[in-house]
Protein backbone atom coordinates (compact mmCIF):
# COMPACT_ATOMS: atom_id res chain seq x y z
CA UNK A 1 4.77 36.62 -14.61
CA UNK A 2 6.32 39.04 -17.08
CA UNK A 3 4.81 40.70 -19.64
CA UNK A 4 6.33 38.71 -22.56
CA UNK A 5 4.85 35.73 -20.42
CA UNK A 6 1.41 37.07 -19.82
CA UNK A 7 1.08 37.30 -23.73
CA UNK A 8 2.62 34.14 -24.40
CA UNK A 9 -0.37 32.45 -22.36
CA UNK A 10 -3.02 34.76 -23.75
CA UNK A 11 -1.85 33.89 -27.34
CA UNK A 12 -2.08 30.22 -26.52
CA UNK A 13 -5.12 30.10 -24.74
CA UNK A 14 -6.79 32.21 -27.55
CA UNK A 15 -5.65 28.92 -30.07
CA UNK A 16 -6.83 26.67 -27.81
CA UNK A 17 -10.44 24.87 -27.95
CA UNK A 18 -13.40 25.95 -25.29
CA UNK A 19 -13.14 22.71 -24.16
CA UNK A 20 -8.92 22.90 -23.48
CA UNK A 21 -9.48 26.26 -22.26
CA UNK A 22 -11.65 25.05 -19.85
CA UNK A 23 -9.24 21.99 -18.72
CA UNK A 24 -6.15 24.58 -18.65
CA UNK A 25 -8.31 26.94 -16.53
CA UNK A 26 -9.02 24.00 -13.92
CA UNK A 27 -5.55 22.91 -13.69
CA UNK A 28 -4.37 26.69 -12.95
CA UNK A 29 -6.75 26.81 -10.61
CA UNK A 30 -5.48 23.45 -8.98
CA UNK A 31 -1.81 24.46 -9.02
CA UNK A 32 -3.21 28.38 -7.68
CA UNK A 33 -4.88 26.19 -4.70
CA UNK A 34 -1.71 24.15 -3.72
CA UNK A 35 -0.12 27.43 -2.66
CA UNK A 36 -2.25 28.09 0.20
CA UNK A 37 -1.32 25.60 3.13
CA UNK A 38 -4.81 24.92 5.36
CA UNK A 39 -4.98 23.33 8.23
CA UNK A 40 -6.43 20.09 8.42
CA UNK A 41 -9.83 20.06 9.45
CA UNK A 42 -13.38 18.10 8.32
CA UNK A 43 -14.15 17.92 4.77
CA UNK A 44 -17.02 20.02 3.96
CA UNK A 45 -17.97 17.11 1.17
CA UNK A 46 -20.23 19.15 -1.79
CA UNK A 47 -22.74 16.73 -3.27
CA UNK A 48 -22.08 15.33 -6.87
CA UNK A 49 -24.49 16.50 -9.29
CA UNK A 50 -25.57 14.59 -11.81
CA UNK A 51 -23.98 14.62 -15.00
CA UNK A 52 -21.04 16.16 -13.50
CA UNK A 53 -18.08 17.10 -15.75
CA UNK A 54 -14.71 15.72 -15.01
CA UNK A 55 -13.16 19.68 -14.53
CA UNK A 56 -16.12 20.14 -12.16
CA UNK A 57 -15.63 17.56 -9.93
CA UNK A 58 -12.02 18.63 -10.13
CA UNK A 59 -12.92 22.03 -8.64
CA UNK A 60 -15.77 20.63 -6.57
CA UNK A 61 -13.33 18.07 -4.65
CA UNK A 62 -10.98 20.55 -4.26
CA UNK A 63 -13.49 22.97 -2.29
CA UNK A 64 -15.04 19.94 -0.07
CA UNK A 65 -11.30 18.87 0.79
CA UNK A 66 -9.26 22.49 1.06
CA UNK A 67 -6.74 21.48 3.70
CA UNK A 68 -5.19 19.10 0.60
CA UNK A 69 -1.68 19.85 -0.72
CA UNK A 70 -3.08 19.31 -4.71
CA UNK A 71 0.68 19.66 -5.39
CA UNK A 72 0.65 16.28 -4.35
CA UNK A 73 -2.10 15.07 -5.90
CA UNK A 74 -1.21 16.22 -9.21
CA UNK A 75 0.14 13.34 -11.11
CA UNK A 76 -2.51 11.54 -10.14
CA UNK A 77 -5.26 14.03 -11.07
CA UNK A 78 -2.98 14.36 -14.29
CA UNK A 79 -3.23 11.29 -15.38
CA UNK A 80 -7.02 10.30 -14.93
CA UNK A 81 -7.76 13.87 -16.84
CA UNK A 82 -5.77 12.16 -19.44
CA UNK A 83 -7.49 9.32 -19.30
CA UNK A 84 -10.78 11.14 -19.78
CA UNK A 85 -9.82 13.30 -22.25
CA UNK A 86 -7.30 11.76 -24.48
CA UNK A 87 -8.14 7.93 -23.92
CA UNK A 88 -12.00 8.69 -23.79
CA UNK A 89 -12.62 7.06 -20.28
CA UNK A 90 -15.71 7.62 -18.92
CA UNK A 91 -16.11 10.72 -16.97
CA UNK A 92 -18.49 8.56 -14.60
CA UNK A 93 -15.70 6.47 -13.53
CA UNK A 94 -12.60 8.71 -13.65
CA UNK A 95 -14.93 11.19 -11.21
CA UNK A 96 -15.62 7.81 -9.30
CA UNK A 97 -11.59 7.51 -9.00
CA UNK A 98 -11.27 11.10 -8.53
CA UNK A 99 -13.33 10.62 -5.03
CA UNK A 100 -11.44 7.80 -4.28
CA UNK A 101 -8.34 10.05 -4.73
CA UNK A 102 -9.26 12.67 -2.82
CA UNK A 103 -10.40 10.80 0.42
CA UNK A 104 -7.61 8.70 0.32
CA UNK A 105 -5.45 11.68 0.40
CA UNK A 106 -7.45 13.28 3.09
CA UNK A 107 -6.88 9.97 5.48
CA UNK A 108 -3.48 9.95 4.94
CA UNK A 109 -3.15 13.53 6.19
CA UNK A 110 -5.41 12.81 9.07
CA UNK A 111 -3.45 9.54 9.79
CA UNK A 112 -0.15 11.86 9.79
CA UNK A 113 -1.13 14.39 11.84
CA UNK A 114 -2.56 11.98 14.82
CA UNK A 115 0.88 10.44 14.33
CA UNK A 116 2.98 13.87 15.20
């Protein structure tokens, strides 16, 4: 990124809430993830804690299932963030579809690769 950018993003993150700093951070860390192709290989599944925010389980699911392209799970994850945060869903159930998300991802790269 170029210098000009670099300040660009630290002027908006400094006017942004803890909160949407906090989201922003969790989607940069998804997109920073995607760039990393990994093998497919068993889900290391990390527990969910209870009371578990909806950026945590983010980052959580995307440690237990690393061999994920979360390119390709973006809109998805997109949209039930947005769901949580700007529609007030439940974080409950949009970490509930977030699991579902993830593991059906994860079979469909398993169900590839024993195709090839």
């Amino acid at each position: 990124m170029t210098t000009s950018g670099e300040k660009r993003l630290c002027h908006i993150i400094g006017q942004l809430s803890v909160t949407d700093q906090q989201t922003l951070l969790a989607f940069a860390e998804f997109l920073h993830a995607r760039t990393k192709p990994i093998e497919p290989v068993e889900p290391q599944i990390i527990p969910r804690p209870p009371k578990e925010s909806v950026i945590a389980a983010i980052k959580r699911l995307s440690h237990s299932y690393p061999m994920l392209d979360k390119a390709k799970m973006l809109d998805e994850t997109s949209t039930l963030m947005t769901d949580h945060i700007m529609h007030g869903r439940d974080a409950i159930h949009v970490i509930d579809e977030l699991e579902k998300l993830f593991l059906r991802h994860y079979n469909t790269l398993i169900n590839k690769r024993k195709d090839t």
